[in-house]
Protein backbone atom coordinates (compact mmCIF):
# COMPACT_ATOMS: atom_id res chain seq x y z
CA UNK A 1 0.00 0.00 0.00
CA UNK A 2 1.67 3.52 -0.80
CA UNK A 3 1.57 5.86 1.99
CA UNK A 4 0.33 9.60 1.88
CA UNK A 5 0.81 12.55 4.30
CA UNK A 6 -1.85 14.82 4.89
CA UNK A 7 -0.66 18.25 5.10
CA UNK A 8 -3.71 21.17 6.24
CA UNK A 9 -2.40 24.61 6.33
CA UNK A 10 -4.63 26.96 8.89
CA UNK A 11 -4.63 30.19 9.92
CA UNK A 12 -7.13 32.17 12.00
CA UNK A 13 -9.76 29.56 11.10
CA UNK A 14 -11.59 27.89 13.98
CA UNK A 15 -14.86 27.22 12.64
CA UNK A 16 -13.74 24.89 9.90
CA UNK A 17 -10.57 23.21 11.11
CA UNK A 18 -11.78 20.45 13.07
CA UNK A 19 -14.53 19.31 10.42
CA UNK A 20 -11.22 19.26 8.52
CA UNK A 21 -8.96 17.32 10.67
CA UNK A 22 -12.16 14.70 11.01
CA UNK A 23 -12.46 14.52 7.47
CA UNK A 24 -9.28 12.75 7.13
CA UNK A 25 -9.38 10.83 10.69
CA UNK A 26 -12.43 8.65 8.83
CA UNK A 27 -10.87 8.21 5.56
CA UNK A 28 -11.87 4.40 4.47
CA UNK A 29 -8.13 4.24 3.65
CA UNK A 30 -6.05 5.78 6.47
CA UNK A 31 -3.03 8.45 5.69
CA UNK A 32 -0.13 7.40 7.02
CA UNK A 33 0.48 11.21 8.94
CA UNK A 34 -1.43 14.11 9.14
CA UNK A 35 0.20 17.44 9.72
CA UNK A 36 -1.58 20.62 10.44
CA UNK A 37 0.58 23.93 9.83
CA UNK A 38 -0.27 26.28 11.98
CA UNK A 39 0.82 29.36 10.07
CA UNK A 40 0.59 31.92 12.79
CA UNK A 41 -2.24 32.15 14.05
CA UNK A 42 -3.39 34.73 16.92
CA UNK A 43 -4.87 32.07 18.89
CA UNK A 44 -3.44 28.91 20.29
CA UNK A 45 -4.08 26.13 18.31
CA UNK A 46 -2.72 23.42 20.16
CA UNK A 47 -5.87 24.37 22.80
CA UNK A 48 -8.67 24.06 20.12
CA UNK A 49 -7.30 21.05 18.81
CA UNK A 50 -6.32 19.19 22.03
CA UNK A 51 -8.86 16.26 21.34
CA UNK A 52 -6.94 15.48 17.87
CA UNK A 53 -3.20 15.66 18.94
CA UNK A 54 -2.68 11.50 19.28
CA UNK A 55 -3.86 11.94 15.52
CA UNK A 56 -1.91 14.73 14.41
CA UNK A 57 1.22 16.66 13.88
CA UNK A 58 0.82 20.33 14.57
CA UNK A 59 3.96 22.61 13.57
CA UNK A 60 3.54 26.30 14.75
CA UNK A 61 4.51 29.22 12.66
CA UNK A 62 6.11 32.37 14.80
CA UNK A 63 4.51 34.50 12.35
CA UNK A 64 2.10 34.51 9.20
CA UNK A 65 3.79 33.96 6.11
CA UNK A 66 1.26 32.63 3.59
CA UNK A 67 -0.79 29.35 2.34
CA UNK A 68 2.53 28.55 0.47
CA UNK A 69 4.99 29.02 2.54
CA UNK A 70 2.97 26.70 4.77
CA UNK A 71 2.27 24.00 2.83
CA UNK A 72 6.11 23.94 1.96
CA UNK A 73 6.66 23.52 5.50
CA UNK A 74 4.44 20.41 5.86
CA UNK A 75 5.85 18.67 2.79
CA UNK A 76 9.47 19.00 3.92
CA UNK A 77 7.71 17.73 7.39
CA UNK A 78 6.31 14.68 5.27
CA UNK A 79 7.46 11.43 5.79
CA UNK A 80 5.38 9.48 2.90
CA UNK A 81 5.81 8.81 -0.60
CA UNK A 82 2.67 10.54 -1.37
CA UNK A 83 1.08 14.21 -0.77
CA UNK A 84 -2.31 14.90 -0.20
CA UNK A 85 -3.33 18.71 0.42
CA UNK A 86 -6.29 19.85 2.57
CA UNK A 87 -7.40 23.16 3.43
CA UNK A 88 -8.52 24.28 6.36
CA UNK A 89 -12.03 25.14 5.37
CA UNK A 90 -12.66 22.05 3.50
CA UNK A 91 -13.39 18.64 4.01
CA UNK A 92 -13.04 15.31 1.59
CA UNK A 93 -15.35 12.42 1.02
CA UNK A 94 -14.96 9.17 3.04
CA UNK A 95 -13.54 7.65 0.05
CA UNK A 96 -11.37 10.27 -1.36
CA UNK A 97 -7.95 9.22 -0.19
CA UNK A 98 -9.03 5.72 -1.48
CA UNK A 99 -10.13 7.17 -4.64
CA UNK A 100 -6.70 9.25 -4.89
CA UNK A 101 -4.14 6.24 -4.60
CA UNK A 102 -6.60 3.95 -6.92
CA UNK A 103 -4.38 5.27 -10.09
CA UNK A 104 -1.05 4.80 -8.05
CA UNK A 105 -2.00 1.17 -6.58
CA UNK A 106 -2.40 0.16 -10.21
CA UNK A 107 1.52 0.85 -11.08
CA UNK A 108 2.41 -1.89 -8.66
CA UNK A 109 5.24 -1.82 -6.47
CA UNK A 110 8.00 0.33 -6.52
């Protein structure tokens, strides 16, 4: 099975993120990380997300510096041979991760 990292940049957002995070943490195929970038918020998000931190792997920003920026930050993070982004104020299908590797499962092994 090939392995994906889930990387969810945030910022400022907590009336989306968690729908987010739960989104992923029912996926019928399971991700083999999730990281949340935390790219500066004003609040801490370590607090509104303590009932997800066994599932994921928040890195903290000091300071704002953009979606990109971010999401370069959780892909140097990554530890899988796959990427898979999220945002923050979005949420994916049961099935989508499943749906994503279908294409990739069919090359066969490495």
């Amino acid at each position: 099975m090939k392995t994906v990292s889930v990387i969810i940049p945030v910022y400022n957002r907590t009336f989306s993120i968690r729908d987010a995070v739960e989104s992923v943490l029912i996926q019928s195929v399971k991700p083999s990380e999730i990281i949340v970038i935390d790219d500066g918020s004003s609040f801490d998000m370590v607090l509104y997300l303590k009932n997800y931190m066994q599932h994921i792997r928040l890195i903290k920003l000091n300071e704002n510096k953009g979606i990109s920026f971010a999401r370069n930050t959780g892909i140097k993070a990554a530890c899988s041979e796959y990427i898979a982004f999220l945002d923050s104020d979005d949420w994916w299908d049961r099935h989508y991760l499943e749906e994503m590797l279908k294409p990739v499962q069919k090359m066969g092994p490495d």
